[in-house]
PDB file of N, CA and C in Angstrom:
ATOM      1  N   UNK A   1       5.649  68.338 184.512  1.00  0.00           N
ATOM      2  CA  UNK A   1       5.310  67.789 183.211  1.00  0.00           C
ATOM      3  C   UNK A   1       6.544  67.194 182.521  1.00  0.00           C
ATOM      4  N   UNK A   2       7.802  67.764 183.031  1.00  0.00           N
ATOM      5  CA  UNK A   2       9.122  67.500 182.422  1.00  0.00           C
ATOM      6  C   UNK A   2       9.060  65.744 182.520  1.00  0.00           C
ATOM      7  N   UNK A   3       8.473  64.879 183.624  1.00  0.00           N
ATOM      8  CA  UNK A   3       8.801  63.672 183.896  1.00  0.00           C
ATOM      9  C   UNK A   3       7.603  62.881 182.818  1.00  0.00           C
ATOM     10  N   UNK A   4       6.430  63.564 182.455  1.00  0.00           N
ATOM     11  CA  UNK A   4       5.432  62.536 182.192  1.00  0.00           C
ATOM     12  C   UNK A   4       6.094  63.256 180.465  1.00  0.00           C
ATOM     13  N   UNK A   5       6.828  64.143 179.997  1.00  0.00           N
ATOM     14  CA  UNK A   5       7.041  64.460 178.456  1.00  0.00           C
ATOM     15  C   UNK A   5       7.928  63.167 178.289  1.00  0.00           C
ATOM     16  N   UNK A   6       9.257  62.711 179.087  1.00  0.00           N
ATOM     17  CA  UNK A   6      10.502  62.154 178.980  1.00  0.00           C
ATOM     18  C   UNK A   6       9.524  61.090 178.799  1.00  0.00           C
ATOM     19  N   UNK A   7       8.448  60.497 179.389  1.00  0.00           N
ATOM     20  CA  UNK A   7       8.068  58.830 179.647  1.00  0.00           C
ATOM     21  C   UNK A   7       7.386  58.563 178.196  1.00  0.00           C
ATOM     22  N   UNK A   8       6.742  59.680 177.802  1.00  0.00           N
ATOM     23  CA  UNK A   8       5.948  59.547 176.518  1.00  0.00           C
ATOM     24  C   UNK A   8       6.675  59.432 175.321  1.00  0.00           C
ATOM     25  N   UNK A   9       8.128  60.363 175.415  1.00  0.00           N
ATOM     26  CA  UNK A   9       8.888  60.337 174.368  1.00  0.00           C
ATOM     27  C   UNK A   9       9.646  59.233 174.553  1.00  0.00           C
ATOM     28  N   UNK A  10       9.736  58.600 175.566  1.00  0.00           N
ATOM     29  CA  UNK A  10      10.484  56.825 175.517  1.00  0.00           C
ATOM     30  C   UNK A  10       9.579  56.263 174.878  1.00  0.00           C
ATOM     31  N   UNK A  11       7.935  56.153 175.593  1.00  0.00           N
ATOM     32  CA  UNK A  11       7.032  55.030 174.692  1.00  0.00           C
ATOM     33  C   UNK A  11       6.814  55.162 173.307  1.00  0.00           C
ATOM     34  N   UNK A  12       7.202  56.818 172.877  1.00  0.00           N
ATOM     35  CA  UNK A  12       6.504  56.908 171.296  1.00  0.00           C
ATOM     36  C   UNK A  12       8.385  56.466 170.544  1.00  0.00           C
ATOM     37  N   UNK A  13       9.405  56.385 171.091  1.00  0.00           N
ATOM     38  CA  UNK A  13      10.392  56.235 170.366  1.00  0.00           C
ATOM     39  C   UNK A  13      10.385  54.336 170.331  1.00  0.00           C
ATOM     40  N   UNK A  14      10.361  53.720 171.849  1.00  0.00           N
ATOM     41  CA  UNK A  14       9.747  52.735 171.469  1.00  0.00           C
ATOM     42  C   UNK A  14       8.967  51.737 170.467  1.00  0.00           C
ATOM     43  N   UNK A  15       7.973  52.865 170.485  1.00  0.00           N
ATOM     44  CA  UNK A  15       6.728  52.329 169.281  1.00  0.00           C
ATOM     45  C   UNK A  15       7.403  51.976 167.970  1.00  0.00           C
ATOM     46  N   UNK A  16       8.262  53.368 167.918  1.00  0.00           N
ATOM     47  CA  UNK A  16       8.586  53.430 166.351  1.00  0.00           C
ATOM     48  C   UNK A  16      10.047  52.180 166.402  1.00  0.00           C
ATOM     49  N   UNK A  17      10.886  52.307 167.119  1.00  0.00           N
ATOM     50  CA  UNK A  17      11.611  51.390 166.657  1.00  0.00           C
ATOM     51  C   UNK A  17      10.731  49.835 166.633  1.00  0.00           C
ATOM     52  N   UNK A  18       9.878  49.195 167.608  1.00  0.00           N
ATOM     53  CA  UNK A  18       9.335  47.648 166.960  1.00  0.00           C
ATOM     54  C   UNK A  18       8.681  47.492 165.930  1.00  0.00           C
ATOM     55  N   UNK A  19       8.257  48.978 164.921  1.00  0.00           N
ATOM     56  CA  UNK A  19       7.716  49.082 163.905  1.00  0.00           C
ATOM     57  C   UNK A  19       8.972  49.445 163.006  1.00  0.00           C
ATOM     58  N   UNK A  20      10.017  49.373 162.660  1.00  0.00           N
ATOM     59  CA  UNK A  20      11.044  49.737 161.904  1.00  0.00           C
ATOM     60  C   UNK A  20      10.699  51.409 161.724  1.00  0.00           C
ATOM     61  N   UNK A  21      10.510  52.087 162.769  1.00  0.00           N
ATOM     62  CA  UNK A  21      10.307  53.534 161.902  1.00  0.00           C
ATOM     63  C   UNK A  21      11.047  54.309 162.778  1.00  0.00           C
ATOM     64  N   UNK A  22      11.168  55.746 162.790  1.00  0.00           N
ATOM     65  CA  UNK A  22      11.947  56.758 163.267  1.00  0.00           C
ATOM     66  C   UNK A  22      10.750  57.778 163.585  1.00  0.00           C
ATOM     67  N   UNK A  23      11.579  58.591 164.450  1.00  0.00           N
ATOM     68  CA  UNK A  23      10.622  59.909 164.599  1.00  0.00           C
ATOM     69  C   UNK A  23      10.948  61.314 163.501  1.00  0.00           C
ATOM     70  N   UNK A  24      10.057  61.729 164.095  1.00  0.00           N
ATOM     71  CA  UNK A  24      10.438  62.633 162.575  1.00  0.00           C
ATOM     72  C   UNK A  24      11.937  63.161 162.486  1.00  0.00           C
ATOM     73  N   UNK A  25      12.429  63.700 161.771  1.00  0.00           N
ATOM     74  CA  UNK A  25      14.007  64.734 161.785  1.00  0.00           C
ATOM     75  C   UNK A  25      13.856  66.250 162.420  1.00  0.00           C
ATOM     76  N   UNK A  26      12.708  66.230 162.004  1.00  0.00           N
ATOM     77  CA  UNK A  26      12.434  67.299 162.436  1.00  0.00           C
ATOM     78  C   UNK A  26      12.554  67.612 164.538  1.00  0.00           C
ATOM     79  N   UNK A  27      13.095  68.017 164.720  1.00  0.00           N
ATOM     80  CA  UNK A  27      13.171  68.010 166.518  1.00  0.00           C
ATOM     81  C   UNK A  27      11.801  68.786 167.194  1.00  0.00           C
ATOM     82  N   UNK A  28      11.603  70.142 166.349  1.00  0.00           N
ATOM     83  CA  UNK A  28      10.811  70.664 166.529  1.00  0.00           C
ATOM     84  C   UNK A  28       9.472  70.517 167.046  1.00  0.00           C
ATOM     85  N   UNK A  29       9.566  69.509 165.353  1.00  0.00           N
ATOM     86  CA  UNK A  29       7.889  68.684 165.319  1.00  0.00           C
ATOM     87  C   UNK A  29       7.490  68.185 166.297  1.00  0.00           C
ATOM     88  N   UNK A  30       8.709  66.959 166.350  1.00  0.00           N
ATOM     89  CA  UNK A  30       8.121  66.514 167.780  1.00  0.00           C
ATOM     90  C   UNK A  30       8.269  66.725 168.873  1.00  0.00           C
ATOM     91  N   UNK A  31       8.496  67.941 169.445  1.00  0.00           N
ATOM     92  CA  UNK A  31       8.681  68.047 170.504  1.00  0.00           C
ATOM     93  C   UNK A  31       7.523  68.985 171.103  1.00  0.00           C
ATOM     94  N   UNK A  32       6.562  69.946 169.769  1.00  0.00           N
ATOM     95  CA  UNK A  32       5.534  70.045 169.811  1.00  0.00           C
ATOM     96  C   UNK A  32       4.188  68.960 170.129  1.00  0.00           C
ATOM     97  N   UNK A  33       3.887  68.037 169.291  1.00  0.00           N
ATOM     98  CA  UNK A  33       2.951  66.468 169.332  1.00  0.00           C
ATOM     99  C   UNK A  33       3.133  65.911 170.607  1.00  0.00           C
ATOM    100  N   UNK A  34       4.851  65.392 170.837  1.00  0.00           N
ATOM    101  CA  UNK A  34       4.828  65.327 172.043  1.00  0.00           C
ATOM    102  C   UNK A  34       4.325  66.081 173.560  1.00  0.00           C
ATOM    103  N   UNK A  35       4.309  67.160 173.049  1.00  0.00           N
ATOM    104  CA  UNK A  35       4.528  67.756 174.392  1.00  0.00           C
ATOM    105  C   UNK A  35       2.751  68.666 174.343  1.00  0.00           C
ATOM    106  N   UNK A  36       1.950  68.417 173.336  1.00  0.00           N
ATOM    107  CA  UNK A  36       0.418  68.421 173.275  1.00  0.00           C
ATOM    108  C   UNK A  36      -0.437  66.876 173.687  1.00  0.00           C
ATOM    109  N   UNK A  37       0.702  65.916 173.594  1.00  0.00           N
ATOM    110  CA  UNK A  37      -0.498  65.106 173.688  1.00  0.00           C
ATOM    111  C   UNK A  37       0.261  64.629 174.875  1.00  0.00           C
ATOM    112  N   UNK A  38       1.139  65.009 175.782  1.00  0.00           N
ATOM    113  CA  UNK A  38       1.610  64.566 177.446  1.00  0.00           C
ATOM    114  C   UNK A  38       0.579  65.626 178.002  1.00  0.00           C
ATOM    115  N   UNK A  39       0.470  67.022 177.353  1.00  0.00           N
ATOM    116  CA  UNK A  39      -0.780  67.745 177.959  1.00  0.00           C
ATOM    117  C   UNK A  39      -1.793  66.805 178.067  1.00  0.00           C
ATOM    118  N   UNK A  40      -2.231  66.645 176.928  1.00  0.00           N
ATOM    119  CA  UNK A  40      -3.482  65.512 177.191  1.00  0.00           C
ATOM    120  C   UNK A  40      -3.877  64.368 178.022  1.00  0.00           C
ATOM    121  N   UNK A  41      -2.653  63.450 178.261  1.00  0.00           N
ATOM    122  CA  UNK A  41      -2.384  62.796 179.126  1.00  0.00           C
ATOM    123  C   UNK A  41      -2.759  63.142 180.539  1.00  0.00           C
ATOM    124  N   UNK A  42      -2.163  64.063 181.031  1.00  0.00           N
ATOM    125  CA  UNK A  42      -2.444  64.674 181.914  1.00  0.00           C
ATOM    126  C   UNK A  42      -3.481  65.474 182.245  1.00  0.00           C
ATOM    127  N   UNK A  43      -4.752  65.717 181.394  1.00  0.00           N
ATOM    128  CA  UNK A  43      -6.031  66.616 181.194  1.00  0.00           C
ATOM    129  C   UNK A  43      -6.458  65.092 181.459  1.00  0.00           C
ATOM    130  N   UNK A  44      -6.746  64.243 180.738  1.00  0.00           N
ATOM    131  CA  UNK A  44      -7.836  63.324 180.506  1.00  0.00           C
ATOM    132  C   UNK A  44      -7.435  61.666 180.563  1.00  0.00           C
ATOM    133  N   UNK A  45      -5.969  61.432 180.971  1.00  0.00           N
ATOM    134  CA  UNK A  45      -5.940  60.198 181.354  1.00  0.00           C
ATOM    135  C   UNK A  45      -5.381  59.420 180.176  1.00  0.00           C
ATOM    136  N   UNK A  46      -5.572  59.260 178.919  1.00  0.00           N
ATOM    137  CA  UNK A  46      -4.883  58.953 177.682  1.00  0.00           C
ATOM    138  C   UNK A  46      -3.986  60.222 176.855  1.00  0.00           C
ATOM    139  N   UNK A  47      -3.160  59.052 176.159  1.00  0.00           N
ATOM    140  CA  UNK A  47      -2.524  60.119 175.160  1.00  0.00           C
ATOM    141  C   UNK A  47      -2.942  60.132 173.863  1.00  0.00           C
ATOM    142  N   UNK A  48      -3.982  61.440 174.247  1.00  0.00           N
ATOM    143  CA  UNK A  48      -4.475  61.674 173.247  1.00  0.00           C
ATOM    144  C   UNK A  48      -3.972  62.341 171.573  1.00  0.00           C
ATOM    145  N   UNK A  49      -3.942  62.239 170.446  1.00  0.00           N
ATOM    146  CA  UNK A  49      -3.669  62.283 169.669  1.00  0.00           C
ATOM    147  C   UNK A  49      -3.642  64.079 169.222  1.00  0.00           C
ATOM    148  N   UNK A  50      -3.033  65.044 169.253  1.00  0.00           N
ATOM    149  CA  UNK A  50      -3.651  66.033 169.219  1.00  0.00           C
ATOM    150  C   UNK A  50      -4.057  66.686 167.737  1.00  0.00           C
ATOM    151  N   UNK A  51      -3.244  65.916 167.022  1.00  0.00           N
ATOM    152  CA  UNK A  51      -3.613  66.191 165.385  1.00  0.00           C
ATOM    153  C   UNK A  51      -5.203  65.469 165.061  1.00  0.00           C
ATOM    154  N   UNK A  52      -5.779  64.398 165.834  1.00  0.00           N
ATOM    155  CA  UNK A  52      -6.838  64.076 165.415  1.00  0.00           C
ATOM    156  C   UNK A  52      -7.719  64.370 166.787  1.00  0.00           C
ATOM    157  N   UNK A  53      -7.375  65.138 167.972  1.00  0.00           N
ATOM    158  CA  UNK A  53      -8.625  65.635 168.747  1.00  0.00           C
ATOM    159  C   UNK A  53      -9.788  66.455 168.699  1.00  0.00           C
ATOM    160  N   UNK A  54     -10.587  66.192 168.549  1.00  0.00           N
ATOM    161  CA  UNK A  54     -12.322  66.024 168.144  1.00  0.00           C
ATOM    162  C   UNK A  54     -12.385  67.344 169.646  1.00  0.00           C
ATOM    163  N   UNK A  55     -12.448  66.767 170.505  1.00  0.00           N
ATOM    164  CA  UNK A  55     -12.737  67.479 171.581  1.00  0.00           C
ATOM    165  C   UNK A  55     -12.108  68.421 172.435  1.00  0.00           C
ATOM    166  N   UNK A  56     -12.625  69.672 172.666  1.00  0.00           N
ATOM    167  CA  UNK A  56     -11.503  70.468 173.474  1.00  0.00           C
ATOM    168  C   UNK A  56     -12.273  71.031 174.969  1.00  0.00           C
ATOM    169  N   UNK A  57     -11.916  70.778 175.484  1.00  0.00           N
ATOM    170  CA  UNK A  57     -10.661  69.576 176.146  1.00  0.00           C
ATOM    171  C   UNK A  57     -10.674  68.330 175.648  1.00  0.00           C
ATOM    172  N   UNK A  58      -9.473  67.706 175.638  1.00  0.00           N
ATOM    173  CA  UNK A  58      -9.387  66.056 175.208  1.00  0.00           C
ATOM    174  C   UNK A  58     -10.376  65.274 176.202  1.00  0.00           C
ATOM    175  N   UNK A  59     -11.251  64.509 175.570  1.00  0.00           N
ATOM    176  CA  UNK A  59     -11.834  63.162 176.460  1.00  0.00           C
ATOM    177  C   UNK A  59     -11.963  61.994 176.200  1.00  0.00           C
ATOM    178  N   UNK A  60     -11.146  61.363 177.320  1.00  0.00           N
ATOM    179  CA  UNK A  60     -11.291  60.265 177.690  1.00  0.00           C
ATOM    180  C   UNK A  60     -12.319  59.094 177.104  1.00  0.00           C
ATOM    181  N   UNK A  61     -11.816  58.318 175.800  1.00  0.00           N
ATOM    182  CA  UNK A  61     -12.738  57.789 175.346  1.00  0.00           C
ATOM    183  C   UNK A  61     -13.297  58.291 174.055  1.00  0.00           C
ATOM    184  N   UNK A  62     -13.173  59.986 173.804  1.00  0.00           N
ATOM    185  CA  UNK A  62     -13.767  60.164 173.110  1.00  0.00           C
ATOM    186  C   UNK A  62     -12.974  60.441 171.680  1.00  0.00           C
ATOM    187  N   UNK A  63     -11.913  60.808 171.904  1.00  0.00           N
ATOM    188  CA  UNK A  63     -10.850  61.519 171.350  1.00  0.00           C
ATOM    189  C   UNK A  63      -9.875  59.994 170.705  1.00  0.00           C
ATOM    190  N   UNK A  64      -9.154  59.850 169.752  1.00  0.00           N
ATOM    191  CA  UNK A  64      -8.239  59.367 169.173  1.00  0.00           C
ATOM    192  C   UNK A  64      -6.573  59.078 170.019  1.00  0.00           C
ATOM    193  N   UNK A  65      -6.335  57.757 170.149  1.00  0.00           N
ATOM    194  CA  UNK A  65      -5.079  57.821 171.315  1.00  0.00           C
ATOM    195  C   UNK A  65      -4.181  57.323 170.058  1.00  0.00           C
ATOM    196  N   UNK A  66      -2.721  58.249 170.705  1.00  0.00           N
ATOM    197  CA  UNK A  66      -1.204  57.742 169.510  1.00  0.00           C
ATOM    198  C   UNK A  66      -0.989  56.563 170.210  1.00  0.00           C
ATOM    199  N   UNK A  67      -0.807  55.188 169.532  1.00  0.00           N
ATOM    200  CA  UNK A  67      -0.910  55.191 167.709  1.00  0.00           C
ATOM    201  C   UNK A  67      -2.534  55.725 167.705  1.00  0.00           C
ATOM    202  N   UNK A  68      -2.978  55.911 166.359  1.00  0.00           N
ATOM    203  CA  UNK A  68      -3.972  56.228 166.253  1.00  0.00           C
ATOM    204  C   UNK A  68      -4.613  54.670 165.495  1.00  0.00           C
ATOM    205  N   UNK A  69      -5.635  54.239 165.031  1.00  0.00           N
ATOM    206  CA  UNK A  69      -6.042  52.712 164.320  1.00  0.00           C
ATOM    207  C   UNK A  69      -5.325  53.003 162.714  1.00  0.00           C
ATOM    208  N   UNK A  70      -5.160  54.050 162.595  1.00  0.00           N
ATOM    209  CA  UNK A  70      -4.950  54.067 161.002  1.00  0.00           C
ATOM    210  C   UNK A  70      -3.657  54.960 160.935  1.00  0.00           C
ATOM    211  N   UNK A  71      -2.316  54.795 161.936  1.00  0.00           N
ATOM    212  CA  UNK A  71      -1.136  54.941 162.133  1.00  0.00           C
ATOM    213  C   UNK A  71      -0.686  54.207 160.856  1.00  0.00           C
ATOM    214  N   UNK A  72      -0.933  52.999 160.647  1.00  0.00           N
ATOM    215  CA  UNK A  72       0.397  51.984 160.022  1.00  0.00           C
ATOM    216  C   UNK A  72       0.168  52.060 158.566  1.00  0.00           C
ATOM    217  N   UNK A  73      -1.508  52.492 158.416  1.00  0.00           N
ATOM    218  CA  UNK A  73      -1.805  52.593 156.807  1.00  0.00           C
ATOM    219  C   UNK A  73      -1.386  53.794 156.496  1.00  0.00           C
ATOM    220  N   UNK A  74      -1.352  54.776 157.156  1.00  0.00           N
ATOM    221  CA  UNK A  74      -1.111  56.297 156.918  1.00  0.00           C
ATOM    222  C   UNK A  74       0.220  55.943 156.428  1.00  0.00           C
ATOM    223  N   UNK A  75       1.465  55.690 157.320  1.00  0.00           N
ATOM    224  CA  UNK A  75       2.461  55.208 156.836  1.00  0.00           C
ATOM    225  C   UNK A  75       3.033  54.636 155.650  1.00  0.00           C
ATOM    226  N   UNK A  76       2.068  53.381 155.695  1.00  0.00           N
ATOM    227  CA  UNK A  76       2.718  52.711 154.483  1.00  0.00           C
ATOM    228  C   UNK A  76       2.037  53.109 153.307  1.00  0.00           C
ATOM    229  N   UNK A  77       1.095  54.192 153.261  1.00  0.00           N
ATOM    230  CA  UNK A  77       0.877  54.977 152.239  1.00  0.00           C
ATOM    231  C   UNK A  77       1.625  56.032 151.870  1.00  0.00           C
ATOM    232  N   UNK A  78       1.945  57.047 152.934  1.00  0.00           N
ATOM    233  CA  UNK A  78       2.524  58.172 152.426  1.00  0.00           C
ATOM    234  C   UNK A  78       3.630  58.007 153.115  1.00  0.00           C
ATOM    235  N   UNK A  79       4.699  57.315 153.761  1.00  0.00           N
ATOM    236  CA  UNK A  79       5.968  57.072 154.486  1.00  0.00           C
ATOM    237  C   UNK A  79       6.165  57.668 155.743  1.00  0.00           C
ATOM    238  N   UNK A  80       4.944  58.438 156.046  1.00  0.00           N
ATOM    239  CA  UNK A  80       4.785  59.248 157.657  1.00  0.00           C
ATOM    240  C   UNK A  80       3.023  58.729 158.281  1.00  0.00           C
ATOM    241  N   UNK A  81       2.625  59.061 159.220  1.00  0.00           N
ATOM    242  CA  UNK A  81       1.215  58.918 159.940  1.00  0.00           C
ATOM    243  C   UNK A  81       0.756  60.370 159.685  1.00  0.00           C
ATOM    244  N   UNK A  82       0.122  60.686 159.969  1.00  0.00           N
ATOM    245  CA  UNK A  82      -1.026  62.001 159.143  1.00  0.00           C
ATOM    246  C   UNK A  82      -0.029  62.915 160.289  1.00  0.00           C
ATOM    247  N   UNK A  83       0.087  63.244 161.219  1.00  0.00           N
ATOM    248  CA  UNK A  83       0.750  64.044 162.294  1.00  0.00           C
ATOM    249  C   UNK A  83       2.162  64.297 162.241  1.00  0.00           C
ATOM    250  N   UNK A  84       2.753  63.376 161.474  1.00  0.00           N
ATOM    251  CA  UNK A  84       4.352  63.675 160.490  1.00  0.00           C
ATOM    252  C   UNK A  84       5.128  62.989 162.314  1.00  0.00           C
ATOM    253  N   UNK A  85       4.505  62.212 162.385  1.00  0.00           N
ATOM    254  CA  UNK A  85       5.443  62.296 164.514  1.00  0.00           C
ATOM    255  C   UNK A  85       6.651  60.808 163.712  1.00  0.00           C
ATOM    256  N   UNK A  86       5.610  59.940 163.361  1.00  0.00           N
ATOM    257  CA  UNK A  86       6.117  58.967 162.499  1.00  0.00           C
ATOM    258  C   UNK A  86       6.562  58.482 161.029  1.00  0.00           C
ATOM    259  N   UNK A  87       8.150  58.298 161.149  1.00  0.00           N
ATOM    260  CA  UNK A  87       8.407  58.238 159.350  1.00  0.00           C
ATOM    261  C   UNK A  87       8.888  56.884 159.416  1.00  0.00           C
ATOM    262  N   UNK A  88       8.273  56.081 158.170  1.00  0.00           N
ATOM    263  CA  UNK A  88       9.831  54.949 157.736  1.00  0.00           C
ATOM    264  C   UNK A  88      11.218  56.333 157.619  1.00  0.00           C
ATOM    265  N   UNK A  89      12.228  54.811 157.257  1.00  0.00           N
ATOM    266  CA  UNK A  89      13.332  55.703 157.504  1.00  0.00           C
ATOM    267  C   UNK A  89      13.653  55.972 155.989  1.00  0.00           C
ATOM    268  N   UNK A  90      13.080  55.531 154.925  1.00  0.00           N
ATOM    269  CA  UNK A  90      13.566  56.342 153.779  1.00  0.00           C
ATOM    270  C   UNK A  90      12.937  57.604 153.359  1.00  0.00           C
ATOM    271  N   UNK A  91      11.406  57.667 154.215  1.00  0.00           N
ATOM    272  CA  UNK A  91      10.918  58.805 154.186  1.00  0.00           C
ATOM    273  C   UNK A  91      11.863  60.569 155.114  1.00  0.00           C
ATOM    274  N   UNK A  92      11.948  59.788 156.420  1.00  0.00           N
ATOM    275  CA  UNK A  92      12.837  60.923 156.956  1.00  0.00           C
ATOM    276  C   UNK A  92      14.313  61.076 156.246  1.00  0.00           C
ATOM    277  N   UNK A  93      14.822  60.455 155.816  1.00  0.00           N
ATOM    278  CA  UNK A  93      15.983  60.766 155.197  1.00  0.00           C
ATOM    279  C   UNK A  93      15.838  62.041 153.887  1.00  0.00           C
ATOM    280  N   UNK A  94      14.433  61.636 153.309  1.00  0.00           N
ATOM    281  CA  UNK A  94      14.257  62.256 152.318  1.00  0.00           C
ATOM    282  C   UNK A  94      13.842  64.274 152.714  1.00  0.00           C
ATOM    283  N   UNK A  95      13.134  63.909 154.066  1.00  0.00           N
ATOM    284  CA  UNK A  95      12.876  64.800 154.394  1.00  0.00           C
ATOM    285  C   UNK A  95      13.963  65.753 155.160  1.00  0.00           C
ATOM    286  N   UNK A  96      15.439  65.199 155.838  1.00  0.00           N
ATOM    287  CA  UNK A  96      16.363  65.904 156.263  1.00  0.00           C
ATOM    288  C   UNK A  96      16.435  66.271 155.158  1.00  0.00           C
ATOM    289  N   UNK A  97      16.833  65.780 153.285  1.00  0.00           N
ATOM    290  CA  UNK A  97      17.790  66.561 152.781  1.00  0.00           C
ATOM    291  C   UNK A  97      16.781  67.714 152.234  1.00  0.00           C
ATOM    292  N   UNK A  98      15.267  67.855 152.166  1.00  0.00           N
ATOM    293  CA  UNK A  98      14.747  69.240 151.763  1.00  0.00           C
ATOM    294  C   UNK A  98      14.693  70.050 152.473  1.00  0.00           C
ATOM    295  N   UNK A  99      15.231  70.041 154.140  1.00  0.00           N
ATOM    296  CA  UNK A  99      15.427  71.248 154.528  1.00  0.00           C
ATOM    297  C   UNK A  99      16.704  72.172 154.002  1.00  0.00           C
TER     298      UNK A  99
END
């Protein structure tokens, strides 16, 4: 699983930099999200979203894939996506200094 976590955490760091955003500060966070929805990946073929999975087990089709359709509004509403995986960067800044 170590090889399909590394590929997911390239595509989701990816994502966020052609969108000007960062991953969370938090290491934790994501290394949880990440490493639930490479499970998923690997259960059902997509990467499934695990903050918005409907189904348990994840399915194929049925379930919500990261990005999710309402990633970018979540964002540019509250400065993260509902799953906290994605911040603009004045949002994570804000969030290193309240720890």
């Amino acid at each position: 699983m170590e090889t399909e976590y590394k590929t997911n955490l390239e595509r989701l760091s990816a994502l966020a930099r052609d969108h000007n955003l960062v991953l969370n500060p938090d290491a934790a966070r994501v290394s949880k999200v990440v490493g639930l929805m490479t499970e998923n990946f690997l259960a059902a073929g997509e990467y499934i979203c695990p903050c918005k999975q409907q189904h348990k087990p994840a399915q194929m089709g049925q379930d919500k894939t990261c990005p999710c359709p309402e990633w970018l509004n979540e964002i540019a509403q509250d400065g993260s996506c509902f799953c906290k995986l994605f911040f603009t960067p004045q949002k994570a800044g804000s969030a290193t200094l309240q720890r």
